[in-house]
N, C-alpha and C. Protein backbone atom coordinates (compact mmCIF):
# COMPACT_ATOMS: atom_id res chain seq x y z
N UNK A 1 -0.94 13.81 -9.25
CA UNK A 1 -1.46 12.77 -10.11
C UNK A 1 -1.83 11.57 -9.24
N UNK A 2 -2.60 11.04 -9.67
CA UNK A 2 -3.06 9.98 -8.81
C UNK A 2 -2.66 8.56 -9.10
N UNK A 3 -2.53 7.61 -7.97
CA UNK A 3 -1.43 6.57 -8.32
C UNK A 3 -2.27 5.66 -8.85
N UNK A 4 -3.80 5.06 -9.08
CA UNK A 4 -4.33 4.27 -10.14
C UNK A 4 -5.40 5.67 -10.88
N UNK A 5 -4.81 4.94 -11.88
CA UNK A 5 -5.66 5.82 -13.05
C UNK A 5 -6.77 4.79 -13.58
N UNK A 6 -7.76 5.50 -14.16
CA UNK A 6 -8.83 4.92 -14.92
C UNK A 6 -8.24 4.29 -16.05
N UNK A 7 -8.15 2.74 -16.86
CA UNK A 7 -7.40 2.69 -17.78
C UNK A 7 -8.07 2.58 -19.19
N UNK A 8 -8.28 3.24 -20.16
CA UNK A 8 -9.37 3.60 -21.11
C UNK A 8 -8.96 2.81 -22.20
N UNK A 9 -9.62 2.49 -23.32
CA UNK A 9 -9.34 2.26 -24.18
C UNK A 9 -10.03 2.42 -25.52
N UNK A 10 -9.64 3.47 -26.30
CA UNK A 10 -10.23 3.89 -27.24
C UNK A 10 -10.66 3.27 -28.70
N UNK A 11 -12.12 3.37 -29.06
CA UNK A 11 -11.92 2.65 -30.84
C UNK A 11 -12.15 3.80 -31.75
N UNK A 12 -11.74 3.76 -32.44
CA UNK A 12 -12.10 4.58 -33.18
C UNK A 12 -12.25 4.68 -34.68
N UNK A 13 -12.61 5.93 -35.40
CA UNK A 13 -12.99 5.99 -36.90
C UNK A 13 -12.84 7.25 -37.13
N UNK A 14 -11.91 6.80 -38.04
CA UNK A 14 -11.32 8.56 -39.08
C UNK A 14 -11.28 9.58 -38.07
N UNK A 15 -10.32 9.37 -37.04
CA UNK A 15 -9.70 10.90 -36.71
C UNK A 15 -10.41 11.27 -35.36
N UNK A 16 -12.04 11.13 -35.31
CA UNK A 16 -12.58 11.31 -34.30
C UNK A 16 -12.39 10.74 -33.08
N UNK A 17 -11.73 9.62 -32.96
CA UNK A 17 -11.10 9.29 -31.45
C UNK A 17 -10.29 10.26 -31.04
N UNK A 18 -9.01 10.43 -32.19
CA UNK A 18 -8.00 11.76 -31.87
C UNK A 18 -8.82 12.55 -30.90
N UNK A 19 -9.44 13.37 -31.91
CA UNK A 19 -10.43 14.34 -31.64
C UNK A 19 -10.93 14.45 -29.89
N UNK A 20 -11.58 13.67 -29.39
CA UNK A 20 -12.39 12.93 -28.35
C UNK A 20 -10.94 12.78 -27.08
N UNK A 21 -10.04 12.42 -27.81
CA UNK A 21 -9.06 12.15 -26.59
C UNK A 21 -8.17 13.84 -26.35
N UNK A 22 -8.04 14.16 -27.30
CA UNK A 22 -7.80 15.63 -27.17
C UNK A 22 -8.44 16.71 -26.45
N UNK A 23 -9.98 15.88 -26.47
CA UNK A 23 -10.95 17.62 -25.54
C UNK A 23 -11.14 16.77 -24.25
N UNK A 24 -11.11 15.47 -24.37
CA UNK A 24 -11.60 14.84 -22.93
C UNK A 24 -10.91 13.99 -21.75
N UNK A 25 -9.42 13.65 -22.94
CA UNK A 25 -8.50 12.74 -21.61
C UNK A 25 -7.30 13.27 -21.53
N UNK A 26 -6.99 14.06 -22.76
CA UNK A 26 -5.70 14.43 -22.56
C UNK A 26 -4.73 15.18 -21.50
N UNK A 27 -5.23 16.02 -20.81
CA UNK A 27 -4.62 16.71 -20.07
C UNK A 27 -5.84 15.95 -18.32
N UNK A 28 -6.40 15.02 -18.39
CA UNK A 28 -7.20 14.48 -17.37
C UNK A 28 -6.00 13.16 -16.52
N UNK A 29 -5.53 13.79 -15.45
CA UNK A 29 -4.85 12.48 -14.80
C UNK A 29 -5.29 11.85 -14.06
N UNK A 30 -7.00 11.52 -14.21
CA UNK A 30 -7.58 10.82 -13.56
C UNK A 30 -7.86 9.26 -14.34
N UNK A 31 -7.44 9.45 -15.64
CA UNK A 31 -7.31 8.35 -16.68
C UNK A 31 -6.32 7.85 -17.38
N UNK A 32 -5.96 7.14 -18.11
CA UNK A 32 -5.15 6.55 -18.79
C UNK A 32 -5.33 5.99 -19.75
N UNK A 33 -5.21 6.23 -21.37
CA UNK A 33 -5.31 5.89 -22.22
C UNK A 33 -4.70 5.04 -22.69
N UNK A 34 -4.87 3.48 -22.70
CA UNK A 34 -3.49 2.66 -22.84
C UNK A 34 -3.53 2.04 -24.00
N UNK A 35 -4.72 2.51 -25.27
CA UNK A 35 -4.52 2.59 -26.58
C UNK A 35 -5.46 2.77 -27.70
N UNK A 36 -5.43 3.06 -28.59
CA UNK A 36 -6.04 3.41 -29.52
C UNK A 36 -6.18 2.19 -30.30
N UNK A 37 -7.86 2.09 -31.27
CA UNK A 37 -7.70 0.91 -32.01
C UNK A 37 -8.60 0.97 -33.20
N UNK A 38 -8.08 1.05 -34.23
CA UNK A 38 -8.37 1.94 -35.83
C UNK A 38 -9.36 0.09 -36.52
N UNK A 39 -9.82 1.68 -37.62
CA UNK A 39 -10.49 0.45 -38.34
C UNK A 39 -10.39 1.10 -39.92
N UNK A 40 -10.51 2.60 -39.77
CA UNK A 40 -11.35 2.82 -40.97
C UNK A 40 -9.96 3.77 -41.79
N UNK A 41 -8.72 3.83 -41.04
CA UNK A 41 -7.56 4.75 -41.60
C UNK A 41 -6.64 3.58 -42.83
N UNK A 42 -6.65 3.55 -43.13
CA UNK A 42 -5.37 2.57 -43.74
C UNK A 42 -3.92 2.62 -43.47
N UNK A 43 -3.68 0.96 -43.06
CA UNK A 43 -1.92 1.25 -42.39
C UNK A 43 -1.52 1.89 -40.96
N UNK A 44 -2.78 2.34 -40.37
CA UNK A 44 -2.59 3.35 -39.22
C UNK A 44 -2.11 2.08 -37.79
N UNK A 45 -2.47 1.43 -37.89
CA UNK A 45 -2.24 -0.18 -36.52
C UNK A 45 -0.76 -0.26 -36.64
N UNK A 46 -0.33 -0.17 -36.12
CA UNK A 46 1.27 -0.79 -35.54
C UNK A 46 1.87 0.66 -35.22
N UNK A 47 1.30 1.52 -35.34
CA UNK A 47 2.22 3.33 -34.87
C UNK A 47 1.52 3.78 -33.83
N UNK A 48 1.30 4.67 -33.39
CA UNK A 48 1.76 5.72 -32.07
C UNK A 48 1.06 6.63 -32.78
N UNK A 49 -0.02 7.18 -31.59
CA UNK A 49 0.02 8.62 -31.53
C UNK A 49 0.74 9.16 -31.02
N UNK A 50 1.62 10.30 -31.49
CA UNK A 50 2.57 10.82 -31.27
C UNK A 50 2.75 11.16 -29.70
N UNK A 51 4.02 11.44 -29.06
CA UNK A 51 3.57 11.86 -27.70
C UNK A 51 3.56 13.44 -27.50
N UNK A 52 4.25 14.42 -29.20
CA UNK A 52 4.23 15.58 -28.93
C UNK A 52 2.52 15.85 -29.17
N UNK A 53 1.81 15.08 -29.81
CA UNK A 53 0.46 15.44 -29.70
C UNK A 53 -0.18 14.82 -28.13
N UNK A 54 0.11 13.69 -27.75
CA UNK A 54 -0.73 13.23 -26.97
C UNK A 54 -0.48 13.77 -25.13
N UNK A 55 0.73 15.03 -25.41
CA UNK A 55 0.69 15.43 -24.00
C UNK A 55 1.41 14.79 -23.05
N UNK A 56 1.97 15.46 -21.66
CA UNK A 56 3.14 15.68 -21.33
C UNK A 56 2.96 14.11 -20.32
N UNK A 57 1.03 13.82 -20.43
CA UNK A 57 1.08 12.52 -19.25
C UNK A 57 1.58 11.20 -20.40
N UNK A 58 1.78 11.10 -21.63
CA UNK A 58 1.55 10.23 -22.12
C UNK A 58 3.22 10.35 -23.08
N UNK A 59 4.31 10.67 -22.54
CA UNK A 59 5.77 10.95 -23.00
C UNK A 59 6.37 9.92 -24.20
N UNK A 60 5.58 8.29 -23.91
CA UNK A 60 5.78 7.64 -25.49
C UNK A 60 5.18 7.49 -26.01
N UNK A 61 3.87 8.50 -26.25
CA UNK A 61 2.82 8.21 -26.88
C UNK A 61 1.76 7.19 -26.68
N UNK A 62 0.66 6.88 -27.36
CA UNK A 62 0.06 6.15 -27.06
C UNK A 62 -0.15 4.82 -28.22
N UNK A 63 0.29 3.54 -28.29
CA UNK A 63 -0.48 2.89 -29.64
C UNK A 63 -1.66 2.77 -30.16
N UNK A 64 -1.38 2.35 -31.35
CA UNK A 64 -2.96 2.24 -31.91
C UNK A 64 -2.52 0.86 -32.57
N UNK A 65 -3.37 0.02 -32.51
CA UNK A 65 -3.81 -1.05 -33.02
C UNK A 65 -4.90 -1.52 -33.51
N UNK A 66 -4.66 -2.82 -34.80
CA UNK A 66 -5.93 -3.18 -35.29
C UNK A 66 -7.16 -3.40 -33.98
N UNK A 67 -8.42 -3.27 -34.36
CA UNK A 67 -9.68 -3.57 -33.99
C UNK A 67 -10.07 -4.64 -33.45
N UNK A 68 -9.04 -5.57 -34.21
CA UNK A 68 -9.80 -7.13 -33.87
C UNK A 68 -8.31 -7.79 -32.84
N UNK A 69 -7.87 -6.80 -31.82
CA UNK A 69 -6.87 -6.97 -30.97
C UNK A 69 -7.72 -6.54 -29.87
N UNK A 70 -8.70 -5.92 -29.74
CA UNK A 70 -9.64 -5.08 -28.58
C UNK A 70 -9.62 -6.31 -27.48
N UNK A 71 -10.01 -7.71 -27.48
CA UNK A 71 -10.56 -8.13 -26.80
C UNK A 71 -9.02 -8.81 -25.91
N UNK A 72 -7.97 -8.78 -26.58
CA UNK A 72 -6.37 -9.53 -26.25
C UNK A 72 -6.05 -7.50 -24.98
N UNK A 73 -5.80 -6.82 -26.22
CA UNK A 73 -5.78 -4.89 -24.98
C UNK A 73 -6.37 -5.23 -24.19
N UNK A 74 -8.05 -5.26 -24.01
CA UNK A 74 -8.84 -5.29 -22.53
C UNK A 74 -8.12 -6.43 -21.93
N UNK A 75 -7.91 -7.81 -22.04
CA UNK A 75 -7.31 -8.37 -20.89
C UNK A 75 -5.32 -8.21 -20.61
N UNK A 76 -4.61 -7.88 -21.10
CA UNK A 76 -3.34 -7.21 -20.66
C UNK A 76 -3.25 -6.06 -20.31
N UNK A 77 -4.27 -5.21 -20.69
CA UNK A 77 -3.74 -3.79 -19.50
C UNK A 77 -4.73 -3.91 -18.91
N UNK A 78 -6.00 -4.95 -18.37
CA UNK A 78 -6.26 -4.73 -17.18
C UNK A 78 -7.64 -3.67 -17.90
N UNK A 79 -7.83 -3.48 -18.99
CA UNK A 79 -8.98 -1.82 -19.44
C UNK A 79 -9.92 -1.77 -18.01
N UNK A 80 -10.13 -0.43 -17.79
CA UNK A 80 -11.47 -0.38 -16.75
C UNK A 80 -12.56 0.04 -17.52
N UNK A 81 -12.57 0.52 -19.03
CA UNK A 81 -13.50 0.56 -20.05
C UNK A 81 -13.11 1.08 -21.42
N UNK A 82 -14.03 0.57 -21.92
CA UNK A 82 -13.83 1.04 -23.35
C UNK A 82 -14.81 2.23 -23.98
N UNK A 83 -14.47 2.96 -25.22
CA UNK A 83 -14.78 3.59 -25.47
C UNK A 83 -15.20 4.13 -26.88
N UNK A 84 -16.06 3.99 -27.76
CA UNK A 84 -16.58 4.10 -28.77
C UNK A 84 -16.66 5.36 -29.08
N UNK A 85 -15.64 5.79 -30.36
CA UNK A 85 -15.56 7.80 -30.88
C UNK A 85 -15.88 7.38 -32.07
């Protein structure tokens, strides 16, 4: 695994981020997903994708947070980009 990872940050709508991080980052340790950020689920902001779904690189899961937190995520973890699913 490599010692800096790409640090990603996902937005998403109904499920299809899931989706997107499942075929394209999940098992990739060239990245780092350091969170998810909902708009269109209800109630879904303040929980975790699970870590038994999100794979063995990501052991506490990953958060998801409201939308209108995107711009506070990109400057505390540092994002190296974002990502629109």
């Amino acid at each position: 695994m490599m010692n800096s990872r790409k640090k990603i940050i996902i937005m998403g709508a109904a499920g299809r981020d899931f989706h997107n991080f499942n075929t394209l980052y999940r098992h990739n340790d060239q990245v780092k997903v350091v969170a998810f950020t909902a708009t269109q689920i209800p109630d879904i902001a303040g929980r975790k994708y699970p870590a038994q779904l999100a794979g063995k690189l990501y052991p506490k899961g990953i958060p998801i947070h409201p939308e209108s937190d995107l711009f506070d995520l990109i400057k505390t973890h540092k994002a190296d980009e974002v990502v629109f699913s």
